[in-house]
PDB file of N, CA and C in Angstrom:
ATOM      1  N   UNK A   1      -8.393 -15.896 -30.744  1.00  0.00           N
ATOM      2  CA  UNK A   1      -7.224 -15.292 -30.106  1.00  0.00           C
ATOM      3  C   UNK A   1      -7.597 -14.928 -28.666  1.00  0.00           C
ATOM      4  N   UNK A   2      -7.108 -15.009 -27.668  1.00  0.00           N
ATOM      5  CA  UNK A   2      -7.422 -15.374 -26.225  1.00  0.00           C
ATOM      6  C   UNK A   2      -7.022 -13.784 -25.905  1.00  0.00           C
ATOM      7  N   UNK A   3      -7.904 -12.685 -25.374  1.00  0.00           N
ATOM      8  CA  UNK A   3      -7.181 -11.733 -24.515  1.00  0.00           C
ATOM      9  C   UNK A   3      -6.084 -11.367 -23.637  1.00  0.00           C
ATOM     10  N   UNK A   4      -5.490 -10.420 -23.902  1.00  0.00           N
ATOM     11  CA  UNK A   4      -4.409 -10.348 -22.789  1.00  0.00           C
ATOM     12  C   UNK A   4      -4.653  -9.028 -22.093  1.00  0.00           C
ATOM     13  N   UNK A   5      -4.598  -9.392 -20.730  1.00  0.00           N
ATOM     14  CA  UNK A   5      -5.039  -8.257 -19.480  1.00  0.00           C
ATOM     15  C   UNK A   5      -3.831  -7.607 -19.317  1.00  0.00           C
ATOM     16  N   UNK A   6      -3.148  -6.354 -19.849  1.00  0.00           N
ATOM     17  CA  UNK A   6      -2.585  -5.535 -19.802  1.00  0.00           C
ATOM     18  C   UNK A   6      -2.941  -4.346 -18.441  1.00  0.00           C
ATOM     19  N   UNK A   7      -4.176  -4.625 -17.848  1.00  0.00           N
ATOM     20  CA  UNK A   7      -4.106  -3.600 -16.687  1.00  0.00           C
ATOM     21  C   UNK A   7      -3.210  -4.029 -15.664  1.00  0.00           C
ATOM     22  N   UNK A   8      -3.466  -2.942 -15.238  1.00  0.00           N
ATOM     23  CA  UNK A   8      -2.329  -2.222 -13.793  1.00  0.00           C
ATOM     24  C   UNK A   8      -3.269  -2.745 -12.793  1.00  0.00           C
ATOM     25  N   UNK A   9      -2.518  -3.337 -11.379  1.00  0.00           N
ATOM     26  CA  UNK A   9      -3.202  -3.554 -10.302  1.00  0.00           C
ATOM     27  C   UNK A   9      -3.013  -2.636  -9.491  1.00  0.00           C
ATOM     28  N   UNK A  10      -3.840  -2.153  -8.348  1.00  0.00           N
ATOM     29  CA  UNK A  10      -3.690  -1.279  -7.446  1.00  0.00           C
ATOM     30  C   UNK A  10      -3.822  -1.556  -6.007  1.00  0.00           C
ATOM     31  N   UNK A  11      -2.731  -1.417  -5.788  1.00  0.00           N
ATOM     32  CA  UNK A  11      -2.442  -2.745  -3.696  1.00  0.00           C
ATOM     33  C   UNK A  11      -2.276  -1.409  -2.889  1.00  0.00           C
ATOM     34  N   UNK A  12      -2.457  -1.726  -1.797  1.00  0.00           N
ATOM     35  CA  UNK A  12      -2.519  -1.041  -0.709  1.00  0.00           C
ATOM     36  C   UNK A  12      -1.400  -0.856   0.235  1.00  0.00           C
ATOM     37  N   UNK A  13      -0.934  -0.313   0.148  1.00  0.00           N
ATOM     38  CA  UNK A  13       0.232  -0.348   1.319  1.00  0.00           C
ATOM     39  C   UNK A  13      -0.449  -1.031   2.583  1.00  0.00           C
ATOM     40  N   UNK A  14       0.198  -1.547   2.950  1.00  0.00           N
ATOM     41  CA  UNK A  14       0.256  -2.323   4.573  1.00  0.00           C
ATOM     42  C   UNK A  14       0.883  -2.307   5.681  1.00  0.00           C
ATOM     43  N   UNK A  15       1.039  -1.834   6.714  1.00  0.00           N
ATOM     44  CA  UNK A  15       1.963  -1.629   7.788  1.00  0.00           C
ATOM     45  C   UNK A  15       2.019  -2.775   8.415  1.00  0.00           C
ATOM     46  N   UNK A  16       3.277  -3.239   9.536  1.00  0.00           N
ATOM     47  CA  UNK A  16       3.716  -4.112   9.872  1.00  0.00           C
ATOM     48  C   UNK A  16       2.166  -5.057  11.008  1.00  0.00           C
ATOM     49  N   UNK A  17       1.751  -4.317  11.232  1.00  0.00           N
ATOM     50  CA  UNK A  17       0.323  -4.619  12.261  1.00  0.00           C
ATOM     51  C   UNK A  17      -0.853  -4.983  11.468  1.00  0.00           C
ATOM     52  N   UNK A  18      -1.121  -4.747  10.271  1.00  0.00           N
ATOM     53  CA  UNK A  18      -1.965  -5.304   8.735  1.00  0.00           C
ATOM     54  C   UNK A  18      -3.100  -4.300   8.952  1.00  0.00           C
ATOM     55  N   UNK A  19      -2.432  -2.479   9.251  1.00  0.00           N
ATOM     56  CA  UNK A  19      -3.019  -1.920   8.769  1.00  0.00           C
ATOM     57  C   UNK A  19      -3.146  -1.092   7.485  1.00  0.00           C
ATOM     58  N   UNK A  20      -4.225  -0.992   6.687  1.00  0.00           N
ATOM     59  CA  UNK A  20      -4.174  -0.233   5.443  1.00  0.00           C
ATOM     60  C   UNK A  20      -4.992   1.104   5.518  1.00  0.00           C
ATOM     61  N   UNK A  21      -3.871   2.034   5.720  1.00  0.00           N
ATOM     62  CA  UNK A  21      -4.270   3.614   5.959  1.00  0.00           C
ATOM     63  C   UNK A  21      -5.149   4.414   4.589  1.00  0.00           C
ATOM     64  N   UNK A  22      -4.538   3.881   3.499  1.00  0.00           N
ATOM     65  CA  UNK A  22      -4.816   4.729   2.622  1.00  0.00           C
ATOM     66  C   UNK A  22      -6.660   4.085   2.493  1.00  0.00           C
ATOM     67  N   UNK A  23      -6.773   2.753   2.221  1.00  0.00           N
ATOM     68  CA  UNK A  23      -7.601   2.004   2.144  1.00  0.00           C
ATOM     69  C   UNK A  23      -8.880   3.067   3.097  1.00  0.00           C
ATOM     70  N   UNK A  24      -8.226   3.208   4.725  1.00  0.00           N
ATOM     71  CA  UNK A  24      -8.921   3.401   5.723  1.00  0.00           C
ATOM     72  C   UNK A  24      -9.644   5.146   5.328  1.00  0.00           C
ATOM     73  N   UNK A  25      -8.245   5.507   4.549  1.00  0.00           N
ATOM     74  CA  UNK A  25      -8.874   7.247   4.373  1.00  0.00           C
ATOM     75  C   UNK A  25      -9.600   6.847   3.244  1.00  0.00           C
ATOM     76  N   UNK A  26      -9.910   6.504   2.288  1.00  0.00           N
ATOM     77  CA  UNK A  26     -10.885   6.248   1.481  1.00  0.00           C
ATOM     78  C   UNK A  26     -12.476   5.872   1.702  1.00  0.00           C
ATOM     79  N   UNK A  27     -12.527   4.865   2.756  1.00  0.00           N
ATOM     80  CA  UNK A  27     -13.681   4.734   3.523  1.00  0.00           C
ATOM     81  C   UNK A  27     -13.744   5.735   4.236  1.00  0.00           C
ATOM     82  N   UNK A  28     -13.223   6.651   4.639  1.00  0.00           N
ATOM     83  CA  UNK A  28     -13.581   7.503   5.598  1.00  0.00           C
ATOM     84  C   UNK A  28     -14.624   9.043   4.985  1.00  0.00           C
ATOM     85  N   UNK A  29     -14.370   8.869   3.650  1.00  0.00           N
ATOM     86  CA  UNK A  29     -14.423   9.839   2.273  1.00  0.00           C
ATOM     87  C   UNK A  29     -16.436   9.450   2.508  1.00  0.00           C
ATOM     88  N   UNK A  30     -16.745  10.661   2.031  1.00  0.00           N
ATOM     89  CA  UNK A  30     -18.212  10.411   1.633  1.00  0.00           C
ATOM     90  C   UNK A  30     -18.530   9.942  -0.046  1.00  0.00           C
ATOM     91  N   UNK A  31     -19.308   9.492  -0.145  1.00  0.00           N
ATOM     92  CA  UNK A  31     -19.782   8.373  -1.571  1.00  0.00           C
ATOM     93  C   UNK A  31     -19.175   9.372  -2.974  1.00  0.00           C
ATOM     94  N   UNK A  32     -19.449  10.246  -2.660  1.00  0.00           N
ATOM     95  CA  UNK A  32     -18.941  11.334  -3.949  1.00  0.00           C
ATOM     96  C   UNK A  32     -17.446  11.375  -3.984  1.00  0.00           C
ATOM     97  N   UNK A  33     -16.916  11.784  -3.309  1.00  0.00           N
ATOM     98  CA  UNK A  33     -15.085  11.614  -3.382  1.00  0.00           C
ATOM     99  C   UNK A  33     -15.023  10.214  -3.402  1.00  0.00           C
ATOM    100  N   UNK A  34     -15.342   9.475  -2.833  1.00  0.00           N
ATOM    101  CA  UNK A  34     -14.776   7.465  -3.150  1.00  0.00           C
ATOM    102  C   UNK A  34     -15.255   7.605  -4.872  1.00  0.00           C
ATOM    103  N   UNK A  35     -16.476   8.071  -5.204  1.00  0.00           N
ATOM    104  CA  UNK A  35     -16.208   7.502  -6.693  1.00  0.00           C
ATOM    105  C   UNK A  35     -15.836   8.298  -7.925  1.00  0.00           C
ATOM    106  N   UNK A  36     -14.966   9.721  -7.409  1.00  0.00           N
ATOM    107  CA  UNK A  36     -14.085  10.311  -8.046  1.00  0.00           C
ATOM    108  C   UNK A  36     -12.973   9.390  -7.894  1.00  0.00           C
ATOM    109  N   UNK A  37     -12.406   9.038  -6.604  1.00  0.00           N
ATOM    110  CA  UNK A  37     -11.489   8.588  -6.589  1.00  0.00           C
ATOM    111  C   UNK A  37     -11.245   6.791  -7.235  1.00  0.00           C
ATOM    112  N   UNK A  38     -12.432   6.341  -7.248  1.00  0.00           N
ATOM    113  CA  UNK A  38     -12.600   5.135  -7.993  1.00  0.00           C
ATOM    114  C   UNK A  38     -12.572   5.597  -9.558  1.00  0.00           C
ATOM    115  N   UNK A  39     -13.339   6.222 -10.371  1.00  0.00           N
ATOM    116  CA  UNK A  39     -12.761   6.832 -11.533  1.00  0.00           C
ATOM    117  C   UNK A  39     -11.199   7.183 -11.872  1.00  0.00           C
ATOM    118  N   UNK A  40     -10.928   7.696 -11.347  1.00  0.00           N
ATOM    119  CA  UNK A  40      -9.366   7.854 -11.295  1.00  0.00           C
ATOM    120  C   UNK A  40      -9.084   6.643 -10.990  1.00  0.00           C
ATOM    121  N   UNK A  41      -8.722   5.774 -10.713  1.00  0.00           N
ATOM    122  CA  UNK A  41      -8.417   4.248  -9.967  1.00  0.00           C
ATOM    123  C   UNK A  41      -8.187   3.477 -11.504  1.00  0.00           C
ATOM    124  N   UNK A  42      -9.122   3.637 -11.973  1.00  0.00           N
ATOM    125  CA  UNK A  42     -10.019   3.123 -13.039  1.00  0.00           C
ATOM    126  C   UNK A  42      -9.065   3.867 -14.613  1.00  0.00           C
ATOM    127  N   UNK A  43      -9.008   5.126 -14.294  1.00  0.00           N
ATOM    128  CA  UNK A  43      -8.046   5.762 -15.197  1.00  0.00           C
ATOM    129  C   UNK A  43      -6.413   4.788 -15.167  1.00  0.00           C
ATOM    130  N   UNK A  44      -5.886   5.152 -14.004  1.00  0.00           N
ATOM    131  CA  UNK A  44      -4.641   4.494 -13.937  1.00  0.00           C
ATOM    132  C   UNK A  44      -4.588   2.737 -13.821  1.00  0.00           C
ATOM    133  N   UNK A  45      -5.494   2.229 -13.581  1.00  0.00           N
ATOM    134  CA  UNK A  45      -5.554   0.695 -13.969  1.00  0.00           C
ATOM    135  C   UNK A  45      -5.211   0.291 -15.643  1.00  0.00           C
ATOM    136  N   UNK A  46      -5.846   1.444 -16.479  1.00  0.00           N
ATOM    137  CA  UNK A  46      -6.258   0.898 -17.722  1.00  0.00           C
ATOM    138  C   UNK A  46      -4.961   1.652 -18.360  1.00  0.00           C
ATOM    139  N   UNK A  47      -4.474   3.129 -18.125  1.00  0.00           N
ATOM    140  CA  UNK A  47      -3.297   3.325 -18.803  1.00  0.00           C
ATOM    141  C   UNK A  47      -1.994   3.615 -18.185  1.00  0.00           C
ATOM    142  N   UNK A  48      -1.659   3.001 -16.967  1.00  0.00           N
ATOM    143  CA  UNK A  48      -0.791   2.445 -16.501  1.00  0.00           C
ATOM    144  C   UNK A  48       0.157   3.730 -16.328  1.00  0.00           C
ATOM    145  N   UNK A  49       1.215   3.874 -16.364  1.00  0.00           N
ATOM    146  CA  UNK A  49       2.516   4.790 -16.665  1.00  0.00           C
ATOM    147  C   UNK A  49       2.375   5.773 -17.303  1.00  0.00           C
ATOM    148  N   UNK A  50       0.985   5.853 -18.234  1.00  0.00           N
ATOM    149  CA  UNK A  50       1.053   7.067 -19.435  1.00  0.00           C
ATOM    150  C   UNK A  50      -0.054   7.770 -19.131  1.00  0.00           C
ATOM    151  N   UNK A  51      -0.887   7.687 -17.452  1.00  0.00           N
ATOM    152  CA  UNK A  51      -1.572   8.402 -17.121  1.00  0.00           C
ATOM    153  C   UNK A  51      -0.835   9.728 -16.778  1.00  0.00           C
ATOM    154  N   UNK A  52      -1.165  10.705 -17.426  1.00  0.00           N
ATOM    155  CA  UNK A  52      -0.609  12.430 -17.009  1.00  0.00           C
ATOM    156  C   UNK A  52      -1.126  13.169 -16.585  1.00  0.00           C
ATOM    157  N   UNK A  53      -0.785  14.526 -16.565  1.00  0.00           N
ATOM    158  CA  UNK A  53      -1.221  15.387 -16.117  1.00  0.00           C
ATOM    159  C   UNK A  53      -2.951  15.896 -16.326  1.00  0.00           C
ATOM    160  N   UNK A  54      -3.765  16.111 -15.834  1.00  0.00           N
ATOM    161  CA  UNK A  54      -3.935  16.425 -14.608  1.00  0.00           C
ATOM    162  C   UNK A  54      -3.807  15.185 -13.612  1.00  0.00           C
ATOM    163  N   UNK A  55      -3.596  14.627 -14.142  1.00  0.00           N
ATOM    164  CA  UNK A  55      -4.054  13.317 -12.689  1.00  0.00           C
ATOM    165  C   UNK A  55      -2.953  12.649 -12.470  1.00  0.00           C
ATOM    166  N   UNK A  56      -1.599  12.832 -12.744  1.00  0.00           N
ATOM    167  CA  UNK A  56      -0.761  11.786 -12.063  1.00  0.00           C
ATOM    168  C   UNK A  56       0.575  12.873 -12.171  1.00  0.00           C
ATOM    169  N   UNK A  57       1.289  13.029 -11.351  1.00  0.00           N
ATOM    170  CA  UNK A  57       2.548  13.939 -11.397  1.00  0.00           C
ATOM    171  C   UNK A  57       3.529  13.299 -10.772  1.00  0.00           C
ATOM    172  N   UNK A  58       4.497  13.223 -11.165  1.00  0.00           N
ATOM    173  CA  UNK A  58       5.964  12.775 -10.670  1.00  0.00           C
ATOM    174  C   UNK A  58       6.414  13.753  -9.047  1.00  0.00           C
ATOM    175  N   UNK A  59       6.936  13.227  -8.284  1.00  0.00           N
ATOM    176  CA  UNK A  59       6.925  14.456  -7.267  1.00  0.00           C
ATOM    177  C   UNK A  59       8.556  14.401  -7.695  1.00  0.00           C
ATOM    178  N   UNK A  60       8.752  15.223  -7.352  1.00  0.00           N
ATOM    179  CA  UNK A  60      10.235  15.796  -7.606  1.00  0.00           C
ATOM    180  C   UNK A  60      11.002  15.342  -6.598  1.00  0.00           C
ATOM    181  N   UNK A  61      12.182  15.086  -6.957  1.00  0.00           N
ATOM    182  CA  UNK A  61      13.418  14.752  -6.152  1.00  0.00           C
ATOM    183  C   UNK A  61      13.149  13.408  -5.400  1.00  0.00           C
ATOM    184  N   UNK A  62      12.225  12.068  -5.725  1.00  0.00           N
ATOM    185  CA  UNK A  62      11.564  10.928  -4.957  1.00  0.00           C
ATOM    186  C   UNK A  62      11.186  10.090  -5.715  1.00  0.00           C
ATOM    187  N   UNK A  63      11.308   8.778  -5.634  1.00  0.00           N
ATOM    188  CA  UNK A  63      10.488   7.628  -6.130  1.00  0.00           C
ATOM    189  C   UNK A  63       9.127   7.936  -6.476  1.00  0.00           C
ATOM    190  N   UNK A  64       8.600   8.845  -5.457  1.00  0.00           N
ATOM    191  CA  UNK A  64       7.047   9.050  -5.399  1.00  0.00           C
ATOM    192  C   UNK A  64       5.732   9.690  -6.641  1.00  0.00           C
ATOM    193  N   UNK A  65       5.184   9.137  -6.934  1.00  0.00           N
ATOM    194  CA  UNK A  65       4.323   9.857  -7.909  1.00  0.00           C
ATOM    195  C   UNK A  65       3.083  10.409  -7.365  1.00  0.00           C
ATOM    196  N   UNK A  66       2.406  10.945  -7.435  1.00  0.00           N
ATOM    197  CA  UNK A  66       0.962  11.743  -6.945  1.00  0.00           C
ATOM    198  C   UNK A  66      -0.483  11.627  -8.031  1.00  0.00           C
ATOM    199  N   UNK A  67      -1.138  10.951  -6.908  1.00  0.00           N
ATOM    200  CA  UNK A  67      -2.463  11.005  -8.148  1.00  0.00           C
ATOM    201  C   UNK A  67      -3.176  11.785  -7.544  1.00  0.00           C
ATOM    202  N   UNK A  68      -3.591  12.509  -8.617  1.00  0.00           N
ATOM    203  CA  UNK A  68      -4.551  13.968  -8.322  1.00  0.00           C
ATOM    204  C   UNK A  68      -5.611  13.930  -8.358  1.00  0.00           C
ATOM    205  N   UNK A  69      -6.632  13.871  -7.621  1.00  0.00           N
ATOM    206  CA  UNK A  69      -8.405  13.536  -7.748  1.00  0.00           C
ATOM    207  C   UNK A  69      -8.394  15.042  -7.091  1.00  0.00           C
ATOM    208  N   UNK A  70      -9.030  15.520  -8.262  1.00  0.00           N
ATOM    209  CA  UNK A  70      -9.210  17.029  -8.171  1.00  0.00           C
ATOM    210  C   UNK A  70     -10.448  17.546  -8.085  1.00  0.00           C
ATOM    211  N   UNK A  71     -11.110  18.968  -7.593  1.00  0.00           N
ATOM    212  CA  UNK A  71     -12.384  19.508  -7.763  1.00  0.00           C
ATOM    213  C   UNK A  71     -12.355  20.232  -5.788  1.00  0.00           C
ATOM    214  N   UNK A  72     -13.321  20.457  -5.685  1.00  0.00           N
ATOM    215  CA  UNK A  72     -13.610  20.502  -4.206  1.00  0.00           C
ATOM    216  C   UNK A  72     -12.819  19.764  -2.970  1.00  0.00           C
ATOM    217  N   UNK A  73     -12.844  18.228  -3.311  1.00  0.00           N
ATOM    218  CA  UNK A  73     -12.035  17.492  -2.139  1.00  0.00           C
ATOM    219  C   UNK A  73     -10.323  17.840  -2.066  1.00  0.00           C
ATOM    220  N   UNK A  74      -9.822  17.894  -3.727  1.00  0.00           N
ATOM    221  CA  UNK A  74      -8.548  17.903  -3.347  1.00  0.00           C
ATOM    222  C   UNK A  74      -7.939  16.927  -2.829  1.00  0.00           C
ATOM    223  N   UNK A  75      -8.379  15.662  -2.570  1.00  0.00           N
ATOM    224  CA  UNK A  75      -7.717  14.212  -2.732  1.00  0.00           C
ATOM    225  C   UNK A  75      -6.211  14.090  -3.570  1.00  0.00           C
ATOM    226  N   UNK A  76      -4.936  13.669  -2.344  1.00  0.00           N
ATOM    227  CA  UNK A  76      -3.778  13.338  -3.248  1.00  0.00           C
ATOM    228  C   UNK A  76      -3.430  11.870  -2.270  1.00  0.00           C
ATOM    229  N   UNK A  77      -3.049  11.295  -3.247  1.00  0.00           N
ATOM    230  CA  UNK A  77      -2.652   9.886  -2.836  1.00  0.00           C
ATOM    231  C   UNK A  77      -1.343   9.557  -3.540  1.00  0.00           C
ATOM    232  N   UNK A  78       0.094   9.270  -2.756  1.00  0.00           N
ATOM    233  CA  UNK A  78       1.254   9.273  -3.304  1.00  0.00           C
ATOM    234  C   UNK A  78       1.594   7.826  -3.702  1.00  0.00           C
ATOM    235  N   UNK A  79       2.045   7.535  -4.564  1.00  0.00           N
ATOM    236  CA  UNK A  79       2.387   5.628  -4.687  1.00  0.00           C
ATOM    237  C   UNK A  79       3.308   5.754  -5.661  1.00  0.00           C
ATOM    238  N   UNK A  80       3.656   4.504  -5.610  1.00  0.00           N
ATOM    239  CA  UNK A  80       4.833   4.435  -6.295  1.00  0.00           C
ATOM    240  C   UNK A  80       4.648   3.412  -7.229  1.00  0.00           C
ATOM    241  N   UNK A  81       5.461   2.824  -8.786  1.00  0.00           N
ATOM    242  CA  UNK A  81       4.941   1.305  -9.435  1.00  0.00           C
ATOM    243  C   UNK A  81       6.090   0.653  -9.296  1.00  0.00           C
ATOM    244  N   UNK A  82       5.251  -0.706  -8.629  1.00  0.00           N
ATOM    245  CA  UNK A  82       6.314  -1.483  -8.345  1.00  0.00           C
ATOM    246  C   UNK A  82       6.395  -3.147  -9.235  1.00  0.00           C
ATOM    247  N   UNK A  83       6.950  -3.934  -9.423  1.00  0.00           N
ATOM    248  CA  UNK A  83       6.834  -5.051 -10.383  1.00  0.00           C
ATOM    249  C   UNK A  83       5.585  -5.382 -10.825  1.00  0.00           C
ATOM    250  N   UNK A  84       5.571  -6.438 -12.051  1.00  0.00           N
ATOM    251  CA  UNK A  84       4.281  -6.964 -12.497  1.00  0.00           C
ATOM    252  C   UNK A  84       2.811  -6.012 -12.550  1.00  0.00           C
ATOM    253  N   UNK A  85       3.293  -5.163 -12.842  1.00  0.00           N
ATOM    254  CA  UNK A  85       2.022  -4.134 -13.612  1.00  0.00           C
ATOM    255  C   UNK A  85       1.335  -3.941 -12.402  1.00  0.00           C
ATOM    256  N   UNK A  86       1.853  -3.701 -11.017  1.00  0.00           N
ATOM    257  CA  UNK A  86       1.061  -3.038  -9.589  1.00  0.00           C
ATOM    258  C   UNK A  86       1.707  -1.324  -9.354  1.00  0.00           C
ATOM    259  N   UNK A  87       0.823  -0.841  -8.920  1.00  0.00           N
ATOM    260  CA  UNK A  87       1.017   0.402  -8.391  1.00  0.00           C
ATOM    261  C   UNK A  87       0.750   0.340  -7.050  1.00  0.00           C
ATOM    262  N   UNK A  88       1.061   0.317  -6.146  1.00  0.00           N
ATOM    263  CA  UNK A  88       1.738   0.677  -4.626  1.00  0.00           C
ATOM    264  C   UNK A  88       1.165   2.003  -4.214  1.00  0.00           C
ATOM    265  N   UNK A  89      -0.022   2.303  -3.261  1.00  0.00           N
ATOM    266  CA  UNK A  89      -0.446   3.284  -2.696  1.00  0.00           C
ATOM    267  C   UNK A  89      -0.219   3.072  -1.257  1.00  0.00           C
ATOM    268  N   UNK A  90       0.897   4.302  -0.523  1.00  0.00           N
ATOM    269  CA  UNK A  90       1.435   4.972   0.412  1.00  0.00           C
ATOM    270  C   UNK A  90       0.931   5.694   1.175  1.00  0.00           C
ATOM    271  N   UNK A  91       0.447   6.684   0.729  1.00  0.00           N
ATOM    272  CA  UNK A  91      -0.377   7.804   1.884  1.00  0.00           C
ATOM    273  C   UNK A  91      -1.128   8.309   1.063  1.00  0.00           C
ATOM    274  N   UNK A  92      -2.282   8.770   1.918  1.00  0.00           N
ATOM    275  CA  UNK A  92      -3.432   9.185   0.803  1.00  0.00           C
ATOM    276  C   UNK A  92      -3.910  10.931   2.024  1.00  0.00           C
ATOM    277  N   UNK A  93      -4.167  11.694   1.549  1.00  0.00           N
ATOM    278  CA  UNK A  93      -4.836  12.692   2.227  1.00  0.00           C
ATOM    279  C   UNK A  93      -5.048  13.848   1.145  1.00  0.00           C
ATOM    280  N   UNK A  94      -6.384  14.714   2.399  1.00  0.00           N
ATOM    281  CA  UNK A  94      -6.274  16.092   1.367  1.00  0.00           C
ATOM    282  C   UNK A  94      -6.095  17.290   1.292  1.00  0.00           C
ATOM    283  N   UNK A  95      -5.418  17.840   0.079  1.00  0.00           N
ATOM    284  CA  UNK A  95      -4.126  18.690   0.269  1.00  0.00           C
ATOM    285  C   UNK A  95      -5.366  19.762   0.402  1.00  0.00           C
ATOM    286  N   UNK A  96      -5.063  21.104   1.476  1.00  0.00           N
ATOM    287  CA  UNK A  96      -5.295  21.776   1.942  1.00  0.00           C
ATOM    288  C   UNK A  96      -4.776  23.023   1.826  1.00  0.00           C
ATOM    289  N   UNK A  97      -3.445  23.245   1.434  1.00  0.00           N
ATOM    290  CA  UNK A  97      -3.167  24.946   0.630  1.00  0.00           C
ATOM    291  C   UNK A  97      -2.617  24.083  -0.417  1.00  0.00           C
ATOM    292  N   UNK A  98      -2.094  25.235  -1.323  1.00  0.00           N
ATOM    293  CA  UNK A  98      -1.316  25.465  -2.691  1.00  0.00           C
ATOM    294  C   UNK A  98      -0.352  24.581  -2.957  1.00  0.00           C
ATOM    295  N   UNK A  99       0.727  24.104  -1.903  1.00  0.00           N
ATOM    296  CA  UNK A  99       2.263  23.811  -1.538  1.00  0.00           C
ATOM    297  C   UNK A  99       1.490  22.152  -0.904  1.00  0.00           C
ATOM    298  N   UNK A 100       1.934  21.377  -1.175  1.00  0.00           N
ATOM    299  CA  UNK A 100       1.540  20.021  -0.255  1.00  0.00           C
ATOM    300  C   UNK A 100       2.615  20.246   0.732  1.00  0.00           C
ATOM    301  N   UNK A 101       1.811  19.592   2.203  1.00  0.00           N
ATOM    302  CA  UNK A 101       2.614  19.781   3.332  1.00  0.00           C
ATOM    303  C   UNK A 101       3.681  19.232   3.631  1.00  0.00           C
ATOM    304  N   UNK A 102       4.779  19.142   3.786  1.00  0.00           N
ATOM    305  CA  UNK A 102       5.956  18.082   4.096  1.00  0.00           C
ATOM    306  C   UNK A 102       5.776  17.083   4.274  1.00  0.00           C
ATOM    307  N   UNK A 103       5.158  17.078   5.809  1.00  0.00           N
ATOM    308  CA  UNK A 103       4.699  16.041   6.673  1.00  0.00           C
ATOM    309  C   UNK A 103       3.600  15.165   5.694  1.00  0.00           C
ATOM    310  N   UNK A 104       2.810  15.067   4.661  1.00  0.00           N
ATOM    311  CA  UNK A 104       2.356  14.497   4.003  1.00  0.00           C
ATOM    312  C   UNK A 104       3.302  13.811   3.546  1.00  0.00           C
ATOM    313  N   UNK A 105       4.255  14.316   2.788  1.00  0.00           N
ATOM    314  CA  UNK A 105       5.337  13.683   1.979  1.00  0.00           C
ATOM    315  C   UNK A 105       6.742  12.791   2.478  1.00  0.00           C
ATOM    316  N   UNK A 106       6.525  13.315   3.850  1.00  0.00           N
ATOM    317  CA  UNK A 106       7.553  12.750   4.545  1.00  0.00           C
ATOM    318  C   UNK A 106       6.647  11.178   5.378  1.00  0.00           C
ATOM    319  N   UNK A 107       5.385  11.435   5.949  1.00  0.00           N
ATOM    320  CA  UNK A 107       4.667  10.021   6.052  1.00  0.00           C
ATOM    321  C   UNK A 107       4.859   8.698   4.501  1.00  0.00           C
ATOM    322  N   UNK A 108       4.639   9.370   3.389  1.00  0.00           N
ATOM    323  CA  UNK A 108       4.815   8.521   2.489  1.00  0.00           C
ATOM    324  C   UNK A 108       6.453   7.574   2.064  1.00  0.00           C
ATOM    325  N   UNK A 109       7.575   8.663   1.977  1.00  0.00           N
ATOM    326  CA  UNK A 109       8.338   8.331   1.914  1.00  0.00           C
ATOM    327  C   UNK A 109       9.103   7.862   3.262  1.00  0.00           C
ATOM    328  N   UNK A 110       8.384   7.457   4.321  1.00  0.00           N
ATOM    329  CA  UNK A 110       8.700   6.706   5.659  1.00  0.00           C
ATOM    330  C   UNK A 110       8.163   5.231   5.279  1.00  0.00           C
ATOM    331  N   UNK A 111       6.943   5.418   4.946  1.00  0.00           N
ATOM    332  CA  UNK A 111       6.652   3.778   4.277  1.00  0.00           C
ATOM    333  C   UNK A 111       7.057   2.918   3.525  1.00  0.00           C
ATOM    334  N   UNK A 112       7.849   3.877   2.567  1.00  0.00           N
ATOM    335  CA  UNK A 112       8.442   3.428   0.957  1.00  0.00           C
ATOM    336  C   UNK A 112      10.247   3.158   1.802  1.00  0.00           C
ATOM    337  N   UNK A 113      10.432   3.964   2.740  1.00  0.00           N
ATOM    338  CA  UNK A 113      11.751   3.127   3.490  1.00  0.00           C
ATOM    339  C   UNK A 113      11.507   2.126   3.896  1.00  0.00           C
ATOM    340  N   UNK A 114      10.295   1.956   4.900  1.00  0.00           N
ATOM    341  CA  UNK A 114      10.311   0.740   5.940  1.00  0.00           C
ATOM    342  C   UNK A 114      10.101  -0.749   4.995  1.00  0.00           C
ATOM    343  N   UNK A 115       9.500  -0.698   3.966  1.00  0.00           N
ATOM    344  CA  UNK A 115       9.071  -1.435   2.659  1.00  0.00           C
ATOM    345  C   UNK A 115      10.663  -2.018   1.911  1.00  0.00           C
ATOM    346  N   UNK A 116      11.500  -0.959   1.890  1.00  0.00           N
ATOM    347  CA  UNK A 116      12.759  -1.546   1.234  1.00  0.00           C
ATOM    348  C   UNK A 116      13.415  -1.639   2.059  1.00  0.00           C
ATOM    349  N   UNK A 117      13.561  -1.609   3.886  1.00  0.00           N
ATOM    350  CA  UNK A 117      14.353  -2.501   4.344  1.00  0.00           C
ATOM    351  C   UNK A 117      13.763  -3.827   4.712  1.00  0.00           C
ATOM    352  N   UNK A 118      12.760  -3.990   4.500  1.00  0.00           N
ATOM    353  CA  UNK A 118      12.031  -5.488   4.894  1.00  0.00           C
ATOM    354  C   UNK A 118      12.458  -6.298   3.482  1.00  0.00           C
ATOM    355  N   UNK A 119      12.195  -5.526   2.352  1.00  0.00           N
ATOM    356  CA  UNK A 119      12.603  -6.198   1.219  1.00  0.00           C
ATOM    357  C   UNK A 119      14.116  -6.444   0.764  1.00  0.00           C
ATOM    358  N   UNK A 120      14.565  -5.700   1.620  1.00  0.00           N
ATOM    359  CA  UNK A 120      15.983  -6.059   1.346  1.00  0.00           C
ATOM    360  C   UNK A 120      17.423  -6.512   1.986  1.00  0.00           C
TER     361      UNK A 120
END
């Protein structure tokens, strides 16, 4: 009986110039947060949609979902799932008080516009 690859892919958002921000804040991360955040990566590859709480939250009132790489760094990266078993990462940064900042949330959901008028 031949396997079937049920994981989730994980793409990068891209801006019109073929830059990848989130990609870029990840390299920018020292070796310990990249492989929290690769663990988590690794979480939501393998259970897709039914990754929860602590690590994945719906943001309220938005397309947008939030993956939570938690501890010291405080790593949030917003994405959204989009066809054929991909998840779509938007903006990535780290949250710094209690309340995530607007302007975090408002960079993400600027991408997730510019994305559906090209697509549509």
């Amino acid at each position: 009986m031949a396997e079937i690859n049920l994981c989730w892919k994980i793409i990068y958002y891209r801006s019109h110039r073929g830059e990848e921000p989130v990609y870029d804040f990840i390299e920018s991360l020292n070796p310990t947060a990249q492989a929290k955040i690769s663990n988590t990566f690794d979480l939501l590859s393998q259970f897709g949609t039914r990754v929860g709480l602590p690590h994945v939250k719906k943001v309220t009132g938005t397309d947008l979902w939030e993956l939570r790489i938690l501890g010291g760094d405080n790593i949030r990266i917003f994405y959204i799932p989009v066809c054929d078993r991909k998840f779509l990462l938007l903006h990535a940064f780290i949250k710094k008080t209690r309340k995530t900042d607007k302007k975090e949330l408002k960079v993400a959901l600027s991408r997730l516009s510019e994305l559906r008028k090209i697509n549509h």
